[in-house]
Protein backbone atom coordinates (compact mmCIF):
# COMPACT_ATOMS: atom_id res chain seq x y z
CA UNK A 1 113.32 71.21 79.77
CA UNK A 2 114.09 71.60 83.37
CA UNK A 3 111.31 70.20 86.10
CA UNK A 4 110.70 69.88 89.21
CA UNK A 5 110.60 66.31 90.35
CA UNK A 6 109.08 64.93 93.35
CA UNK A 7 110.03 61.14 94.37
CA UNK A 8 109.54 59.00 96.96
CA UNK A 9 113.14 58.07 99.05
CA UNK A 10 112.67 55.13 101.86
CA UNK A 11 109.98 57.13 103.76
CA UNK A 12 110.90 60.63 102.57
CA UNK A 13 109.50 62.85 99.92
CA UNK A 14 112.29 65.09 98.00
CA UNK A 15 112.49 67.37 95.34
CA UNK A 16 115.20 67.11 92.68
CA UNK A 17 115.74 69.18 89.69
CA UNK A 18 116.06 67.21 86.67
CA UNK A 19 115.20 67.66 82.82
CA UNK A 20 112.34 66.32 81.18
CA UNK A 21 110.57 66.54 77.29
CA UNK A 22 108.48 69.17 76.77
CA UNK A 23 105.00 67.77 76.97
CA UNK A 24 102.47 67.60 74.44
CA UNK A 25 98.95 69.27 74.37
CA UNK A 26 95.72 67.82 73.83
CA UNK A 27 92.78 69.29 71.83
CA UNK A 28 91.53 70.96 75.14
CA UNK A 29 95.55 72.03 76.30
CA UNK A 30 97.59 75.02 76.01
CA UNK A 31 101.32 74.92 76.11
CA UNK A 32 103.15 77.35 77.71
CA UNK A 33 106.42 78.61 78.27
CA UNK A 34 106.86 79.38 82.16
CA UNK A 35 108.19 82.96 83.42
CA UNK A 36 106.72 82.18 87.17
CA UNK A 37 105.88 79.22 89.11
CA UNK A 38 103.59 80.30 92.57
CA UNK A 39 104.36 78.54 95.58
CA UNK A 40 101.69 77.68 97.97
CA UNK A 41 101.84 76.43 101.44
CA UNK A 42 99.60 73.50 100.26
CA UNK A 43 102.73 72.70 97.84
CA UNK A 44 104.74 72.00 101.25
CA UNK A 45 102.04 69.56 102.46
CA UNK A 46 102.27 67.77 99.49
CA UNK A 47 105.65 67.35 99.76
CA UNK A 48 105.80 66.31 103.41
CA UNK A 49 102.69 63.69 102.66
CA UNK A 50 100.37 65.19 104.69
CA UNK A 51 98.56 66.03 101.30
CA UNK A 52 98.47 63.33 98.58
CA UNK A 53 99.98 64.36 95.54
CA UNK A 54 97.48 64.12 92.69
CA UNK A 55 99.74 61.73 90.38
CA UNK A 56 101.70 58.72 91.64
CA UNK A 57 105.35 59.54 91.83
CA UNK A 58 107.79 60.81 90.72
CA UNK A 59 106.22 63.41 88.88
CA UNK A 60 106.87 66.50 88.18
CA UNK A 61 105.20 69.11 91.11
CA UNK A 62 101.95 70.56 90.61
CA UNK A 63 101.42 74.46 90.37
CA UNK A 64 100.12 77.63 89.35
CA UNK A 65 101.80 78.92 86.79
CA UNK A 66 102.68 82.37 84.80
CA UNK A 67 104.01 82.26 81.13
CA UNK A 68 103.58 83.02 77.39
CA UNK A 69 101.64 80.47 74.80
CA UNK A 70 103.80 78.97 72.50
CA UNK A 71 100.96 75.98 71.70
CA UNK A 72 97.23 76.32 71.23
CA UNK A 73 95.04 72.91 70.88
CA UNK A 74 92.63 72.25 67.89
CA UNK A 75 89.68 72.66 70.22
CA UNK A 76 90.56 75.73 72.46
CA UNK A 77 89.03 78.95 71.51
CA UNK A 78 90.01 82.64 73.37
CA UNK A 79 93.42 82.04 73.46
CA UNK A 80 96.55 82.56 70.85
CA UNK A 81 99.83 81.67 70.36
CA UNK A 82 102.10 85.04 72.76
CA UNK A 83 99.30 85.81 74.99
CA UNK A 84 100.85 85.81 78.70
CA UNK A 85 98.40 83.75 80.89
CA UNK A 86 98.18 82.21 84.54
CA UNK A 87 96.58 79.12 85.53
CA UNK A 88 96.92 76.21 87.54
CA UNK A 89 99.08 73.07 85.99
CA UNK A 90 98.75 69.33 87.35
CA UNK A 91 102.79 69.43 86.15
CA UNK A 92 103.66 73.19 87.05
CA UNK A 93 107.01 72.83 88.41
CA UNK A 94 108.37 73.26 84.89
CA UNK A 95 110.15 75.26 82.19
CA UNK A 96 107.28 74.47 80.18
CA UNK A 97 103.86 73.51 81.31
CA UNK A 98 100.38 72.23 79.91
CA UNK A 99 96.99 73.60 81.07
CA UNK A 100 94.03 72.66 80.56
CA UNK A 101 91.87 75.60 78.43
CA UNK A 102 89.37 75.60 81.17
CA UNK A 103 92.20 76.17 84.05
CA UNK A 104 93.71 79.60 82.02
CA UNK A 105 93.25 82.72 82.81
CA UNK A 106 94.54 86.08 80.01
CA UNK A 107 96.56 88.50 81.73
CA UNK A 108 97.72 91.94 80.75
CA UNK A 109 101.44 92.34 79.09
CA UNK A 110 102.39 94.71 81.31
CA UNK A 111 102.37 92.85 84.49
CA UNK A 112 106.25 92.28 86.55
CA UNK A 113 106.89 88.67 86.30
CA UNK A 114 105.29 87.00 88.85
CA UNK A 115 102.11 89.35 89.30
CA UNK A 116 100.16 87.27 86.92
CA UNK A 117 99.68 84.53 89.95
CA UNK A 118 96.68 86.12 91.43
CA UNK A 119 95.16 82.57 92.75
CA UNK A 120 95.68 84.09 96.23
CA UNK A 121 94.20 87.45 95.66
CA UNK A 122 91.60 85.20 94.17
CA UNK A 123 91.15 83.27 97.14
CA UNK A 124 91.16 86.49 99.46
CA UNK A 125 88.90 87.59 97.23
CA UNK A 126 86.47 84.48 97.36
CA UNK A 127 86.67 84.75 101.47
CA UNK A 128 85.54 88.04 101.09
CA UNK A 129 82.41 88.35 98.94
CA UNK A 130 79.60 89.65 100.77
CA UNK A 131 81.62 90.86 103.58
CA UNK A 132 81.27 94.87 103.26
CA UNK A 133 78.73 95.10 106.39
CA UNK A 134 81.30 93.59 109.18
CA UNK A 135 82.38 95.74 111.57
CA UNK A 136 85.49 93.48 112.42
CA UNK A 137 87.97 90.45 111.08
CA UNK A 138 90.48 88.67 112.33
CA UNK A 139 92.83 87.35 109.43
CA UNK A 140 95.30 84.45 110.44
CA UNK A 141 98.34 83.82 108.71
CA UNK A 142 98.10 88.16 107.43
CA UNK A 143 101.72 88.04 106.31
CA UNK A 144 101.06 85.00 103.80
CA UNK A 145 100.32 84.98 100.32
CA UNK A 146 96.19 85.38 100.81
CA UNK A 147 96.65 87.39 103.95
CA UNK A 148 97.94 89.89 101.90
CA UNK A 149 95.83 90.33 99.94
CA UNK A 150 92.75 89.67 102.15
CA UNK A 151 94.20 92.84 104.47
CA UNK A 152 94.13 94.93 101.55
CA UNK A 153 90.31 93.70 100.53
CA UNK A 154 89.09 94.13 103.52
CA UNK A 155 90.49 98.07 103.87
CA UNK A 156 88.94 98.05 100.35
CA UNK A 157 85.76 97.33 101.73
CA UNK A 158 86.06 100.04 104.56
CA UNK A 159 85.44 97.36 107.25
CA UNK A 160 86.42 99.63 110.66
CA UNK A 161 88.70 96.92 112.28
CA UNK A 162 90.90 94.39 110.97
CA UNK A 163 92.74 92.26 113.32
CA UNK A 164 96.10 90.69 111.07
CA UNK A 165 97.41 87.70 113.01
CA UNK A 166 100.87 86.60 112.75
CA UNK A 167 103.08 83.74 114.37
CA UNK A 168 105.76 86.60 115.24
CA UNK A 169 106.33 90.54 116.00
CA UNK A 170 108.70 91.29 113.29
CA UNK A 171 105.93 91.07 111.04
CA UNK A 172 103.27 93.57 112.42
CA UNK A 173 104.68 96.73 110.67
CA UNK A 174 103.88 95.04 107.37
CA UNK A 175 100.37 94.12 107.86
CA UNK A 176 100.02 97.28 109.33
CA UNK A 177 101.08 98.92 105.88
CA UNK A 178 98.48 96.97 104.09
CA UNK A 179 95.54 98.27 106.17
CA UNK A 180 95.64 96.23 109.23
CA UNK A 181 94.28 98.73 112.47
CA UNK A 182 95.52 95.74 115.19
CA UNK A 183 97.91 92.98 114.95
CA UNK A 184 98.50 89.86 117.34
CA UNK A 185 101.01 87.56 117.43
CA UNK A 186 99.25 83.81 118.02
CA UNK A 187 102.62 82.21 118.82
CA UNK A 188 102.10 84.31 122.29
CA UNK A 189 100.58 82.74 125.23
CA UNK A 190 98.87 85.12 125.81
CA UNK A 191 97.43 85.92 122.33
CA UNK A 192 93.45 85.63 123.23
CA UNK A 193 94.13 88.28 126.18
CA UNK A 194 95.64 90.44 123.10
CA UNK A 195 92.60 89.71 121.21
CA UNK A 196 90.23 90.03 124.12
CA UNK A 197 91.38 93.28 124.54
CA UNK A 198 90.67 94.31 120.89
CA UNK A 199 87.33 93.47 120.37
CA UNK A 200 85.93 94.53 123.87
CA UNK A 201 83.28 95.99 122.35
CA UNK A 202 83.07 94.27 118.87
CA UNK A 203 83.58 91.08 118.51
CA UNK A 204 84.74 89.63 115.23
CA UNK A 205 81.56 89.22 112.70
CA UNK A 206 84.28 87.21 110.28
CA UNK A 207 87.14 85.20 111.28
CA UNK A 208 89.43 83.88 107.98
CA UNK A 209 91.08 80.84 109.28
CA UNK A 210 94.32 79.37 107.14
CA UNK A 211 96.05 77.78 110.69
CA UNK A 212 93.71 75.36 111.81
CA UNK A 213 94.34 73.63 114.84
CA UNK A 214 94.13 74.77 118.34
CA UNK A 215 94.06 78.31 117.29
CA UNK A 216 90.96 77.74 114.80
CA UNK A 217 89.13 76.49 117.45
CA UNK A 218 89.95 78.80 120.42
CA UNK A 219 89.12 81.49 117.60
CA UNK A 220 85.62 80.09 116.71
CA UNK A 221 84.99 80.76 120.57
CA UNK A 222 85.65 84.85 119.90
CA UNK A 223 82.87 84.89 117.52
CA UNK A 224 79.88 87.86 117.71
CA UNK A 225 76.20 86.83 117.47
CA UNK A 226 75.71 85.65 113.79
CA UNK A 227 79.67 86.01 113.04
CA UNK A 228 81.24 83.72 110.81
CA UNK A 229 84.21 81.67 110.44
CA UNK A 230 86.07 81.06 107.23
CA UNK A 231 88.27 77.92 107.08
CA UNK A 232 90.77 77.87 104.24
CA UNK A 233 93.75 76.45 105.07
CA UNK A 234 95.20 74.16 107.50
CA UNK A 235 99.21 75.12 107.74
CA UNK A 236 99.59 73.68 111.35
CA UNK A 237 98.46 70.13 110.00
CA UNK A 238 95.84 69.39 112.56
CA UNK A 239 92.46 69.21 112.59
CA UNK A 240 90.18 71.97 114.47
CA UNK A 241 88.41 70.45 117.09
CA UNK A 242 84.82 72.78 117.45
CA UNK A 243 82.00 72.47 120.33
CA UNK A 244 79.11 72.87 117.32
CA UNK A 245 77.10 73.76 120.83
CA UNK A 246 78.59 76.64 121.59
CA UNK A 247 77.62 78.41 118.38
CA UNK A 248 74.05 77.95 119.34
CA UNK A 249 73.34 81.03 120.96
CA UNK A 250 75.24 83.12 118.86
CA UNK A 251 73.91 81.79 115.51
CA UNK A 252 77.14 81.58 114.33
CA UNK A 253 78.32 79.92 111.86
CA UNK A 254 81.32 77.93 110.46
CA UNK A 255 81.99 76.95 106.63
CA UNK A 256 85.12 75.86 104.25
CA UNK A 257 86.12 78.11 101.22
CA UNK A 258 87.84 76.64 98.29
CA UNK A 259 88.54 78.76 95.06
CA UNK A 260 87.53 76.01 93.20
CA UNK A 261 84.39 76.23 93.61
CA UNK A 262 84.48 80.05 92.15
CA UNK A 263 83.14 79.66 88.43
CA UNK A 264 85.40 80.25 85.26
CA UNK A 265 84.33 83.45 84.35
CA UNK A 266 83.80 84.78 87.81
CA UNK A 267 87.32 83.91 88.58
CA UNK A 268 88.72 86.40 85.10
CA UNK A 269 86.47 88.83 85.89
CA UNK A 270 88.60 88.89 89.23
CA UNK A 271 91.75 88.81 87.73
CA UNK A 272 90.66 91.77 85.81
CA UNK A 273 90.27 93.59 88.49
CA UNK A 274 92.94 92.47 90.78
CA UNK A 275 95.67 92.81 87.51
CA UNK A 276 93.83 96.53 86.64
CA UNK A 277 94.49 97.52 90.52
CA UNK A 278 97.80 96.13 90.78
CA UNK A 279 98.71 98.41 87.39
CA UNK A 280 96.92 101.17 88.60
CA UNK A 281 98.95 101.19 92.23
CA UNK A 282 95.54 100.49 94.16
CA UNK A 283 96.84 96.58 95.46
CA UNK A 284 100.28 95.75 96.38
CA UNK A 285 101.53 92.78 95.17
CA UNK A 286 104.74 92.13 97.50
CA UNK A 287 106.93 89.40 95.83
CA UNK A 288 109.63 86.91 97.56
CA UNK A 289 111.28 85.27 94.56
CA UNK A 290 113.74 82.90 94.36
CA UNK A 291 115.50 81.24 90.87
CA UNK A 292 113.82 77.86 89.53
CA UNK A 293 116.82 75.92 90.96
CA UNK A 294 116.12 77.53 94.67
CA UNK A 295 113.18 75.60 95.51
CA UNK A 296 114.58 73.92 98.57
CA UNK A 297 115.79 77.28 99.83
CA UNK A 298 112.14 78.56 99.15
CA UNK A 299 110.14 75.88 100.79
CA UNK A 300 112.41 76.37 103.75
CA UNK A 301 111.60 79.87 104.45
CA UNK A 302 108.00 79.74 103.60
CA UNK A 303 108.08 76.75 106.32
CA UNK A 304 109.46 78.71 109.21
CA UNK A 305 107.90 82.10 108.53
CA UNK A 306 110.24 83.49 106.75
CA UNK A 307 108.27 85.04 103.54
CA UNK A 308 106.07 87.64 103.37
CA UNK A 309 103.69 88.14 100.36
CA UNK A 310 103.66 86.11 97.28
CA UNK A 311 106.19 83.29 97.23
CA UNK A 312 107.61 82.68 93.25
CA UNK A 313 110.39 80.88 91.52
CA UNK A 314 111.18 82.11 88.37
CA UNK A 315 112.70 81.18 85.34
């Protein structure tokens, strides 16, 4: 089979496309054949060592996955031999790839290729439980993957403003579509006037935070009394540097989010949903794919802005 293989050179990390055996299952494991590998901005940390791979290399890339079963372990119950299924693989980058029963998630047949990789509309998802009584968000990073998706939610949940943040202006049409009322463009110097300017009279009761950096932290400073600041993601590479003091007054209050804390069954009964709105027209699922062989061409673009929506290779 064909994988995605990423070794160590002198003091770089690469990717190469090479071919592999197809990999056995354990009791516990599901084999299946891949249709759609989901990229994820963490995937480009990995790769650049600022995250540490979770095998010693060279191995084959980690990732979620879409694709058919075409092997079911002794032990694993609820799934069959055909069934199309998501889920995330510790070697995804792959033509065929092993998950783990409790890492699988059933998807409808009729789905496009590629709209089976819901972790991000998971994650959006995840960000926003309990968030129906804000008045006003601010979403960094709208264009991406989660923001997406976590524009769309948030219209869903009739909250009145929702403040998309992007690093440029070519993008604020799109988040626009989605059900963004303002957009800002952070790579501005003058961003935080554009902001300021917004929420004059409401300030932001939930910020969701996938930058990090500077920006997180001037952001945490735009809180409302008892707002609340979402950190998942860090795509700038640098940590946020908060005065814990200045939330004092305002109660407010910053946390992490991590889908992986998000239960088994919680996380299909999402994916029933998201899939069942997706099919039904309710949730756009923009896709930028590019062919298995591509990847370097796909990492690029994600890296410099380029994508919008759901980045996929498929095979």
């Amino acid at each position: 089979m064909k994988a995605i293989i990423l070794k160590q050179e002198d003091n770089r990390r690469v990717l190469s496309l090479e071919e592999r055996g197809i990999p056995d299952v354990t009791a516990q494991e599901v084999l299946i054949k891949t249709i759609a590998v989901g990229i994820n901005y963490a995937d480009i940390q990995i790769r650049k060592g600022v995250y540490p791979p979770p095998v010693e290399l060279p191995a084959i890339m980690q990732g979620e996955v879409e694709g058919i079963i075409t092997v079911v372990g002794s032990e694993v119950t609820g799934f069959r031999i055909g069934q199309r299924v998501s889920g995330f693989a510790t070697h995804g980058y792959a033509e065929y790839a092993v998950l783990h029963s409790d890492m699988v998630n059933s998807l409808p047949d009729e789905l496009q290729p590629g709209q089976g990789l819901t972790g991000q509309a998971l994650t959006a998802k995840h960000l926003l439980e309990g968030a129906a009584h804000y008045q006003a968000v601010v979403i960094t990073a709208a264009a991406g993957g989660v923001g997406t998706f976590a524009v769309q939610l948030a219209k869903q949940l009739d909250i009145p403003v929702i403040i998309a943040m992007t690093g440029d202006d070519s993008k604020a049409d799109y988040v626009k579509s989605l059900g963004a009322t303002h957009h800002v463009t952070y790579r501005k110097s003058d961003w935080e006037h554009q902001l300021s300017g917004i929420i004059s009279r409401t300030a932001p009761n939930l910020i969701l935070d996938a930058v990090g950096g500077e920006l997180g932290a001037a952001l945490a400073a735009h809180l409302s009394f008892r707002g609340k600041m979402v950190v998942y993601g860090g795509t700038v590479a640098q940590p946020t540097m908060l005065n814990l003091q200045e939330l004092i007054m305002r109660e407010a209050v910053v946390s992490g989010a991590t889908l992986y804390a998000v239960t088994k069954q919680q996380q299909q009964e999402w994916v029933n949903e998201i899939t069942a709105a997706i099919l039904q027209g309710q949730l756009e699922m923009p896709l930028t794919a590019y062919p298995f062989a591509e990847v370097a061409g796909a990492y690029a673009d994600l890296e410099s802005r380029r994508t919008r929506g759901r980045v996929i290779l498929t095979l």
